[in-house]
Protein backbone atom coordinates (compact mmCIF):
# COMPACT_ATOMS: atom_id res chain seq x y z
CA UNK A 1 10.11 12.45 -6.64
CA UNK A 2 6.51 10.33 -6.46
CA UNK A 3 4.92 13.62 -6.61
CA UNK A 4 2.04 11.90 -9.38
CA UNK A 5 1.45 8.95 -7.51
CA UNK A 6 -2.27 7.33 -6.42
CA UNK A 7 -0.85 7.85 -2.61
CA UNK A 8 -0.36 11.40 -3.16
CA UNK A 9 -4.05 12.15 -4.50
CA UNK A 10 -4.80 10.96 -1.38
CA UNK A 11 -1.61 12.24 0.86
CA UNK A 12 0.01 15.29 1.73
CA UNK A 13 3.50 13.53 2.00
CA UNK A 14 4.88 9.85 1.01
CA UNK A 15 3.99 8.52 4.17
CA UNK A 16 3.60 5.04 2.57
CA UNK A 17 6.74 3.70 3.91
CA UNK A 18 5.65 4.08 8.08
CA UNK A 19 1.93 2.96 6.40
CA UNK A 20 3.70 -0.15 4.97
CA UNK A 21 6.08 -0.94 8.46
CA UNK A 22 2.67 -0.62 10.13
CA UNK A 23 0.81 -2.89 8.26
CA UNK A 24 3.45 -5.45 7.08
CA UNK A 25 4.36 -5.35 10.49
CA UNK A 26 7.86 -5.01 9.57
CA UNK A 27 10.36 -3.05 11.30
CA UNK A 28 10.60 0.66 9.87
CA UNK A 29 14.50 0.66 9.65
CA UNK A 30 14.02 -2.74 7.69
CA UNK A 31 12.43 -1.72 4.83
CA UNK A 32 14.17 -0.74 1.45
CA UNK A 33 15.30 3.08 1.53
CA UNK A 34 14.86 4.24 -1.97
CA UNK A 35 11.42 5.40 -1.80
CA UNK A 36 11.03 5.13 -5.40
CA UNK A 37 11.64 1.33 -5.35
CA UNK A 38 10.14 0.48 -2.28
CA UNK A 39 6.92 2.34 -4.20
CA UNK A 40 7.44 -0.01 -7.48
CA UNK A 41 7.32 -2.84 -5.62
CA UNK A 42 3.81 -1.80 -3.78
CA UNK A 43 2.69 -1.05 -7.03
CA UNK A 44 3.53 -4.64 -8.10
CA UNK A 45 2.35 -6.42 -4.91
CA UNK A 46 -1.25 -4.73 -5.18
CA UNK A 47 -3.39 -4.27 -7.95
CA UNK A 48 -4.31 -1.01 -9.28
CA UNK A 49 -8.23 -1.48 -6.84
CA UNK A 50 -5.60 -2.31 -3.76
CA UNK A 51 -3.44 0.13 -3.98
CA UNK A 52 -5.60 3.11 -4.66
CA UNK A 53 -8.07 1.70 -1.49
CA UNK A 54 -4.95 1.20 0.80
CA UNK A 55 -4.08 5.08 0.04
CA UNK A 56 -7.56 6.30 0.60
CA UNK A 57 -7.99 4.33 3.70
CA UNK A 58 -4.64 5.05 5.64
CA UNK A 59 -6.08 9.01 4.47
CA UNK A 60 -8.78 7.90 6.69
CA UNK A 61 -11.18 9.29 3.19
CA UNK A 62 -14.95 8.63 4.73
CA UNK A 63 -15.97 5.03 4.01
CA UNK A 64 -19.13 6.54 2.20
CA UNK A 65 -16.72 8.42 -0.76
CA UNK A 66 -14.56 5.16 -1.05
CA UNK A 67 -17.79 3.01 -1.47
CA UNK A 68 -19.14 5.63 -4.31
CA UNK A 69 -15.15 5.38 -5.87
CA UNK A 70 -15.60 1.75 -6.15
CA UNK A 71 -19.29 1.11 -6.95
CA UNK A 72 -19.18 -1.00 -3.85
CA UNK A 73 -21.96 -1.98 -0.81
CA UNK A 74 -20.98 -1.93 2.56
CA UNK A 75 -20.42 -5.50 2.31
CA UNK A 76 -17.92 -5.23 -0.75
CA UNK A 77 -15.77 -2.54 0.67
CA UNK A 78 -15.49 -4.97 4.08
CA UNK A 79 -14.56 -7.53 2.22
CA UNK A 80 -11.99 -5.78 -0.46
CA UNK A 81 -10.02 -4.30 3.03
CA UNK A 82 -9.62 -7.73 4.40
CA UNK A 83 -8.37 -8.85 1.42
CA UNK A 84 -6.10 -6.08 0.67
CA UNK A 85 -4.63 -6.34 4.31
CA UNK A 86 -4.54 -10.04 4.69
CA UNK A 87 -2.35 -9.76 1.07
CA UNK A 88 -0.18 -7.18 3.03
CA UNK A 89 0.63 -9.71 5.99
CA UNK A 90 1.23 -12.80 3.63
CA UNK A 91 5.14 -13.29 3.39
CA UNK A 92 5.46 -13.61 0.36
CA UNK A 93 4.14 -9.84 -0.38
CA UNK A 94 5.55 -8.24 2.95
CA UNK A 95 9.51 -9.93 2.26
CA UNK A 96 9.69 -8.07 -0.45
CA UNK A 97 9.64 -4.83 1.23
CA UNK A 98 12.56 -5.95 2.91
CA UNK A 99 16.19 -4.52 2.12
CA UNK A 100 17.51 -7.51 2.08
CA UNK A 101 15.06 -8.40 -1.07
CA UNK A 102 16.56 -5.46 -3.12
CA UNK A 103 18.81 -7.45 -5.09
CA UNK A 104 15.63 -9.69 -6.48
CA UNK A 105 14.30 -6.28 -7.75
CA UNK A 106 17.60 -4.40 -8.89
CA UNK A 107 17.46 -3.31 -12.09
């Protein structure tokens, strides 16, 4: 189904969902089911930088390949992690990986 997504260049499996429950810190069984939207939202939460770093990082890629992906200096790629997990924590990105949110994004 997301078989040509940025996760799986970097992912043997769509593990994003468990990735997201960790890092949200949401509950697993609270986060929307269909993979496929739950993925659209992500997509729309992050920009294209954020989400393609949160895949390669949660792949644990080596922080020297990410920095040569990027064009970034040890200070950069610090500083482009915080932000992409301190967006990830903020409610107003993590509630909408809720399934209660699903009718806000229902097509």
């Amino acid at each position: 189904m997301l078989e040509q997504t940025v996760w799986r260049q970097y992912h043997n499996e769509n593990n994003f969902r468990e990735k997201l429950a960790h890092y949200t810190k949401l509950p697993y069984e609270d986060l929307i089911e269909d993979e496929k939207l739950l993925y659209s939202i992500l997509k729309s939460k992050l920009t294209k930088k954020e989400l393609k770093l949160f895949a390669m990082d949660t792949a644990r890629i080596d922080e020297t390949q990410i920095k040569q992906e990027f064009g970034y200096s040890d200070e950069d790629l610090q500083k482009a992690k915080f932000k992409l997990y301190k967006k990830l924590i903020q409610d107003k990105t993590r509630l909408a990986f809720r399934l209660s949110s699903v009718d806000e994004y229902a097509l």
